[in-house]
N, C-alpha and C. Protein backbone atom coordinates (compact mmCIF):
# COMPACT_ATOMS: atom_id res chain seq x y z
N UNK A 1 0.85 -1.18 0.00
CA UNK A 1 0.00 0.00 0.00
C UNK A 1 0.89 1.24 0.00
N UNK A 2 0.39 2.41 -0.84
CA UNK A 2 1.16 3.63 -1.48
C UNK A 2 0.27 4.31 -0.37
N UNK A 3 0.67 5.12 0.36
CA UNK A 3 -0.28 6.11 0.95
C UNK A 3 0.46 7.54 0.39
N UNK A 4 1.78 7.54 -0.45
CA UNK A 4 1.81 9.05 -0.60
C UNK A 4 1.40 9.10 -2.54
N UNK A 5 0.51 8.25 -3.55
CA UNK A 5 -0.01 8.52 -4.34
C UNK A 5 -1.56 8.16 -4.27
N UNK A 6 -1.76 8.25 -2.85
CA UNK A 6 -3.59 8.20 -2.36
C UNK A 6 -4.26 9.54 -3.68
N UNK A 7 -5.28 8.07 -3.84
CA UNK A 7 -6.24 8.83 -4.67
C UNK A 7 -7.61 9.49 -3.77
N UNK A 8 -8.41 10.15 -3.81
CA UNK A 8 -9.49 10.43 -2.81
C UNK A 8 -10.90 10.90 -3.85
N UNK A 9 -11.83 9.87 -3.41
CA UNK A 9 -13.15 9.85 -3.89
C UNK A 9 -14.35 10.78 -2.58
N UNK A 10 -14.62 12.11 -3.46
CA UNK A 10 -15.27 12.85 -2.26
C UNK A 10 -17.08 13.36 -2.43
N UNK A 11 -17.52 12.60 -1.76
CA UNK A 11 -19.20 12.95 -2.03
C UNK A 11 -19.72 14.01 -1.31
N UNK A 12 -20.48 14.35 -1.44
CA UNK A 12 -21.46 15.26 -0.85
C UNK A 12 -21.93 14.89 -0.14
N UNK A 13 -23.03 15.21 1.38
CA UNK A 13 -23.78 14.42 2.18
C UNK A 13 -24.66 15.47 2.39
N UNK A 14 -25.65 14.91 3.21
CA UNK A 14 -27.10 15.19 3.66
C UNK A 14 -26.78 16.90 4.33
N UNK A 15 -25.76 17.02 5.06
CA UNK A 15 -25.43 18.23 5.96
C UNK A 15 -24.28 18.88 4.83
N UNK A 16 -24.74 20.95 5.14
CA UNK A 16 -23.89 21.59 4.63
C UNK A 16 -22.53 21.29 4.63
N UNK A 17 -21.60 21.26 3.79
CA UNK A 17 -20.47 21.53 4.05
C UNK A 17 -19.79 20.19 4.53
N UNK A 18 -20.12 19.08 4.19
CA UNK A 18 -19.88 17.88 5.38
C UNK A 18 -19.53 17.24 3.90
N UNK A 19 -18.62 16.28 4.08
CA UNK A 19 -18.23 15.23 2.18
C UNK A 19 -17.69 13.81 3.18
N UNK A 20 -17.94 13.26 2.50
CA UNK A 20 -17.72 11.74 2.65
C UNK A 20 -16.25 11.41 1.94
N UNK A 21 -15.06 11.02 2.53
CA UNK A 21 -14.22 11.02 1.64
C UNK A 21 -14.01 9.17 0.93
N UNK A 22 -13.98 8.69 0.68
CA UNK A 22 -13.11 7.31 -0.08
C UNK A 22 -11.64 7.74 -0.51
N UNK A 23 -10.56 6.57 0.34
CA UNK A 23 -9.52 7.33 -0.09
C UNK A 23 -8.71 5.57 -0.55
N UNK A 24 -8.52 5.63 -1.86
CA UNK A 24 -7.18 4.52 -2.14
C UNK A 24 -5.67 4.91 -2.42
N UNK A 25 -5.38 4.24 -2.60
CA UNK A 25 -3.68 3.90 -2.66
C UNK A 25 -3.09 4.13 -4.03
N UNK A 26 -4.33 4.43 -4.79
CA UNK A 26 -3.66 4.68 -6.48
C UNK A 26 -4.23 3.62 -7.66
N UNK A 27 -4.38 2.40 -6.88
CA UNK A 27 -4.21 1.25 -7.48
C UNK A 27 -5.56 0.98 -7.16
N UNK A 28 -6.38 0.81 -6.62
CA UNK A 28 -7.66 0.48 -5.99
C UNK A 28 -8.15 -0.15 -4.70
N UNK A 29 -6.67 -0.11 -3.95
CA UNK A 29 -6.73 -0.76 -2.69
C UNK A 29 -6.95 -0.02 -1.47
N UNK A 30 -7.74 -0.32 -0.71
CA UNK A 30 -8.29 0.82 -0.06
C UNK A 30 -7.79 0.74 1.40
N UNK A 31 -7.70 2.06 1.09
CA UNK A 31 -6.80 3.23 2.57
C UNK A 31 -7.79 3.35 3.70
N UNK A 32 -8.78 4.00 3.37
CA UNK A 32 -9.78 4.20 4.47
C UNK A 32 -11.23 5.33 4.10
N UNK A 33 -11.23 5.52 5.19
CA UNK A 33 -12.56 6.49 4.76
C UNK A 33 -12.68 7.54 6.18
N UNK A 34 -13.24 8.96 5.46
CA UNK A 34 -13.20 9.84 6.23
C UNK A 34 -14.12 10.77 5.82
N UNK A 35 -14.88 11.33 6.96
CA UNK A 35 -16.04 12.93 6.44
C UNK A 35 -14.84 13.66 7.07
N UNK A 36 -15.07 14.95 6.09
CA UNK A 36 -14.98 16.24 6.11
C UNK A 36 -15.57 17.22 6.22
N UNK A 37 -15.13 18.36 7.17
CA UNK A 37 -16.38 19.20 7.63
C UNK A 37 -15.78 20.42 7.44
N UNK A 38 -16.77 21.15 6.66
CA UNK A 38 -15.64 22.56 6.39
C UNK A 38 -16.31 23.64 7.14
N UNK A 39 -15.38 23.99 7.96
CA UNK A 39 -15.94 25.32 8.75
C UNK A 39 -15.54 26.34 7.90
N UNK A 40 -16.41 27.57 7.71
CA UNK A 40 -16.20 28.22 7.02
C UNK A 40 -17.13 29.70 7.83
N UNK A 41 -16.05 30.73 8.30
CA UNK A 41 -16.74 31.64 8.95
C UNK A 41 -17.77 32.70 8.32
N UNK A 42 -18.72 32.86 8.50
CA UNK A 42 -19.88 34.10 8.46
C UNK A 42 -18.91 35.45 7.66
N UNK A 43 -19.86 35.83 6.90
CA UNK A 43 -19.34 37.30 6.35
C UNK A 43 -19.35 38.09 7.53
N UNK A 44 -18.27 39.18 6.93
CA UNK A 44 -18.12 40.25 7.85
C UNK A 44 -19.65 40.98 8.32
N UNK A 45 -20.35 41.11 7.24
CA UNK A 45 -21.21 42.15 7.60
C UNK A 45 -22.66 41.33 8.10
N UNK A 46 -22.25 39.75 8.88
CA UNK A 46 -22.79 39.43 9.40
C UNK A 46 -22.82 39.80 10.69
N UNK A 47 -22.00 40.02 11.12
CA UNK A 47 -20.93 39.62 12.07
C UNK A 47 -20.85 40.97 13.28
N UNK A 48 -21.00 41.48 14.65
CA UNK A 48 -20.99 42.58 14.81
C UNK A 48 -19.46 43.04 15.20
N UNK A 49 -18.94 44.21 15.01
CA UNK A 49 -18.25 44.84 14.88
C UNK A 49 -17.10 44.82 15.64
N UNK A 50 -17.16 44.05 16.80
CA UNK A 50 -16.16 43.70 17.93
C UNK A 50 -15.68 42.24 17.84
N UNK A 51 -16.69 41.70 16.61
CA UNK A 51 -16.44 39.92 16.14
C UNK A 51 -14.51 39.89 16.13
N UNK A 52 -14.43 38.46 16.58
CA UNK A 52 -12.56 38.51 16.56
C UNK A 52 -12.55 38.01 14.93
N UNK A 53 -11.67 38.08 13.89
CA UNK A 53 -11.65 37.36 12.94
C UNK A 53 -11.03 35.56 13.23
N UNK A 54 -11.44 35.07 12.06
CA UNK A 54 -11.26 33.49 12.29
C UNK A 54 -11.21 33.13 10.79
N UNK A 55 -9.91 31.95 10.48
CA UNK A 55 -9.74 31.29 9.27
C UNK A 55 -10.89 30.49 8.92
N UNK A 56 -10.90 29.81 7.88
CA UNK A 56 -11.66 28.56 7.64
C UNK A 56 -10.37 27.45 7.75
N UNK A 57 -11.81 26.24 8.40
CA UNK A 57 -10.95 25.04 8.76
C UNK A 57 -11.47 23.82 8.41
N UNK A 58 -10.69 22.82 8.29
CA UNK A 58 -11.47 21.53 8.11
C UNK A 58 -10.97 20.12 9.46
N UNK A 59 -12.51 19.78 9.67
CA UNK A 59 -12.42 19.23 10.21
C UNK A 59 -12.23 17.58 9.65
N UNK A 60 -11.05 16.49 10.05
CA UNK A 60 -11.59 15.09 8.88
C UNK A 60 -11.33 14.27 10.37
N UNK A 61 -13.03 13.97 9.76
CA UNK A 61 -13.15 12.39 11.05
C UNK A 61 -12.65 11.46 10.49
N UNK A 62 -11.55 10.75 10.76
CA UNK A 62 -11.04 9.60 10.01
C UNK A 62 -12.18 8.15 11.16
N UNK A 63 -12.89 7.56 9.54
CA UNK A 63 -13.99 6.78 10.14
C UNK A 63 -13.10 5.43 10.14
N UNK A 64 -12.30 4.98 9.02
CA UNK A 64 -11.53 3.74 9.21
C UNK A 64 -10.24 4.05 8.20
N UNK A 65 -9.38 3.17 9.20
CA UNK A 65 -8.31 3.15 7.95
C UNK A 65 -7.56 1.92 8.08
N UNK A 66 -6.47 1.55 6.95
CA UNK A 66 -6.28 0.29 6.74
C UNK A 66 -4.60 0.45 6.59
N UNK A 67 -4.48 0.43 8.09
CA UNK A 67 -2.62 0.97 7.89
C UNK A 67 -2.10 1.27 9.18
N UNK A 68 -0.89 0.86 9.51
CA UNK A 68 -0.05 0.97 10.76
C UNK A 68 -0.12 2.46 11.72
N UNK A 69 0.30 2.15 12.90
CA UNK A 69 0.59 3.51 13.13
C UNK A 69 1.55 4.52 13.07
N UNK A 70 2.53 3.56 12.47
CA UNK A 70 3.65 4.07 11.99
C UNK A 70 3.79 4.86 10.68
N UNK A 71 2.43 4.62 9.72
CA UNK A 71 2.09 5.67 8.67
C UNK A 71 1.07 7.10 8.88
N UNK A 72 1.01 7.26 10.19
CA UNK A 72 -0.20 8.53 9.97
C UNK A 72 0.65 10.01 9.79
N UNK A 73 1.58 10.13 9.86
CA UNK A 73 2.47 11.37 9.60
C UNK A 73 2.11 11.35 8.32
N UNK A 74 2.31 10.20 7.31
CA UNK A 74 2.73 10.24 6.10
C UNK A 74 0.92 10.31 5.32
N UNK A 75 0.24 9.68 6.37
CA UNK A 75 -1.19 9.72 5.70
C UNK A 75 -1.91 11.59 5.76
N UNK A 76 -1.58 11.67 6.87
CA UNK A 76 -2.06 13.22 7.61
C UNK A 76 -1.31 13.89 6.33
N UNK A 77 -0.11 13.83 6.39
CA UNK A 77 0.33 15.07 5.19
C UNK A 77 0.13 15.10 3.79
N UNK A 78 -0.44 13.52 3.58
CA UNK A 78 -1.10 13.71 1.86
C UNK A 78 -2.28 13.94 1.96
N UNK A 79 -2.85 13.39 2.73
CA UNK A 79 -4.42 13.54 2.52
C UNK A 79 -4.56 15.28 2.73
N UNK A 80 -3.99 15.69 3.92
CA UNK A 80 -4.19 17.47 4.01
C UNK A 80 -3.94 17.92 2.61
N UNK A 81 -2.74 17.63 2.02
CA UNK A 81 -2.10 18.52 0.58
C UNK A 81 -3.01 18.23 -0.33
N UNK A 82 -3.91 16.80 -0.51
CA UNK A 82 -4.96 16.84 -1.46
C UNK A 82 -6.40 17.58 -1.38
N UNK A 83 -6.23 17.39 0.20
CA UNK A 83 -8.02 18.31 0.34
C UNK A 83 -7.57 19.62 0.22
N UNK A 84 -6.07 20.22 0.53
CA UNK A 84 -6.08 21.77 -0.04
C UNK A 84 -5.71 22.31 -1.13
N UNK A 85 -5.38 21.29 -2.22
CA UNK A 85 -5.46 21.52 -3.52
C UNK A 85 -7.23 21.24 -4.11
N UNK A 86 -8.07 20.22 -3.49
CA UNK A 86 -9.41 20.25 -3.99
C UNK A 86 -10.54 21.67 -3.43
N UNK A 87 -10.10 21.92 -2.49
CA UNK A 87 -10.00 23.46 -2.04
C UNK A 87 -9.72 24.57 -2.42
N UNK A 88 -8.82 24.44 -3.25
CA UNK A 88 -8.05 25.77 -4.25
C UNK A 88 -7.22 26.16 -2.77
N UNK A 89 -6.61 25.56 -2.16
CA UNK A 89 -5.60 26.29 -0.81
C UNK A 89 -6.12 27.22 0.00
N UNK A 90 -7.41 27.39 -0.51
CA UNK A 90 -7.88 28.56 0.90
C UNK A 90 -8.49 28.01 2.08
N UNK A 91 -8.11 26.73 2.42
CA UNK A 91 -8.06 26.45 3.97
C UNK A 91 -6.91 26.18 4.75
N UNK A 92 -6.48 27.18 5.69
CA UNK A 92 -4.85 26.90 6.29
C UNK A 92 -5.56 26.06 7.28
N UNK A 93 -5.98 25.83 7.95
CA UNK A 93 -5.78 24.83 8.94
C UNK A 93 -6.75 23.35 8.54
N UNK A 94 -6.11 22.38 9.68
CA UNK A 94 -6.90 21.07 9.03
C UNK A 94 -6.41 20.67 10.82
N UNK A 95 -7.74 19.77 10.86
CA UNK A 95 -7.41 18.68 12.26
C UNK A 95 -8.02 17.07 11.91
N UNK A 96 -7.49 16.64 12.45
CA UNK A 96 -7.85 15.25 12.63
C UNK A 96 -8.12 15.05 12.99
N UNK A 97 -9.45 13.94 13.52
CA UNK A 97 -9.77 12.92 14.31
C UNK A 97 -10.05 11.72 14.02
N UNK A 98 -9.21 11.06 14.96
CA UNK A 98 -9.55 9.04 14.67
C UNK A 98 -10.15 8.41 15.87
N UNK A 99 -11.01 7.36 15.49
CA UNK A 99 -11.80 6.73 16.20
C UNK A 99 -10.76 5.88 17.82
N UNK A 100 -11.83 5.91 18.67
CA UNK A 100 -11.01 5.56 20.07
C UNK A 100 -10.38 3.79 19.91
N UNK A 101 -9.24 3.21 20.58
CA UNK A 101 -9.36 2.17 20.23
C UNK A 101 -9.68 0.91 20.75
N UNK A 102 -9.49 0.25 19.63
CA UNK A 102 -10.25 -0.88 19.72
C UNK A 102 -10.47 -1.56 21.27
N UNK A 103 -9.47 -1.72 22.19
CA UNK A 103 -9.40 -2.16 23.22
C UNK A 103 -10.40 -1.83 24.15
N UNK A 104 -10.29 0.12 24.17
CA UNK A 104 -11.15 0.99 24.72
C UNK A 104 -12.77 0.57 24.16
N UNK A 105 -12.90 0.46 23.26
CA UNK A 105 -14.45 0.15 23.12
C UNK A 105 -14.74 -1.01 23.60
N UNK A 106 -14.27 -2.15 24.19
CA UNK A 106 -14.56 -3.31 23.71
C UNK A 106 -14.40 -4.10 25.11
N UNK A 107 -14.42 -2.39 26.43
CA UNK A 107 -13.75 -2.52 27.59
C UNK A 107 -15.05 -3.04 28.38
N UNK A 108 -15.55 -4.07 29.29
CA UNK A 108 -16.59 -4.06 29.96
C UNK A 108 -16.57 -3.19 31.19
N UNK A 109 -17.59 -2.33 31.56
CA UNK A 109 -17.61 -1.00 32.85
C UNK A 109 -18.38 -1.99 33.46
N UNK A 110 -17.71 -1.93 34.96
CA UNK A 110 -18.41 -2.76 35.95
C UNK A 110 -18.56 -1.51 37.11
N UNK A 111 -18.85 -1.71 37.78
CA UNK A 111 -19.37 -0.53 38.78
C UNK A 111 -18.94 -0.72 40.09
């Protein structure tokens, strides 16, 4: 598996601003999957006059992925450089989130 010629398949969903990503390896072997949530701040002249300014950001829930943990540096920095080229670069910031793990879910709470 190639994670730095990841291809990314991105849909639309039910909620503004929210995309479903599909992401492979180039070849058709699949990386994982992730929504994207684009915050994107209110016009100025929404906004009252003491408003602080704020970038736009994206938020990507990484829902699954299919790869060590020794690749997420390398996953985090392609996948960011592709969603801010499908962006046209006008989002500087990006965060991540990945699901809790496996162990943790799967923990029985006794009382």
């Amino acid at each position: 598996m190639e994670i730095m010629n990841m291809k990314l398949k991105m849909m639309a969903t039910l909620w503004d601003n929210t995309y479903r990503v599909a992401i492979d390896d180039g070849q058709g072997k699949y990386i994982g999957t992730a929504r994207v949530v684009v915050n994107v701040p209110l016009p100025p002249e929404a906004l009252p006059e003491n408003a602080p300014q704020v970038e736009a950001q994206l938020l990507i829930l990484v829902e699954d992925f299919n790869f060590g943990a020794d690749k997420i540096i390398n996953f985090e920095t392609t996948l960011a450089d592709l969603l801010r080229e499908k962006f046209r670069y006008k989002i500087p910031h990006i965060f991540f989130y990945y699901p809790s793990p496996q162990d943790v879910l799967n923990q029985t709470i006794s009382q």
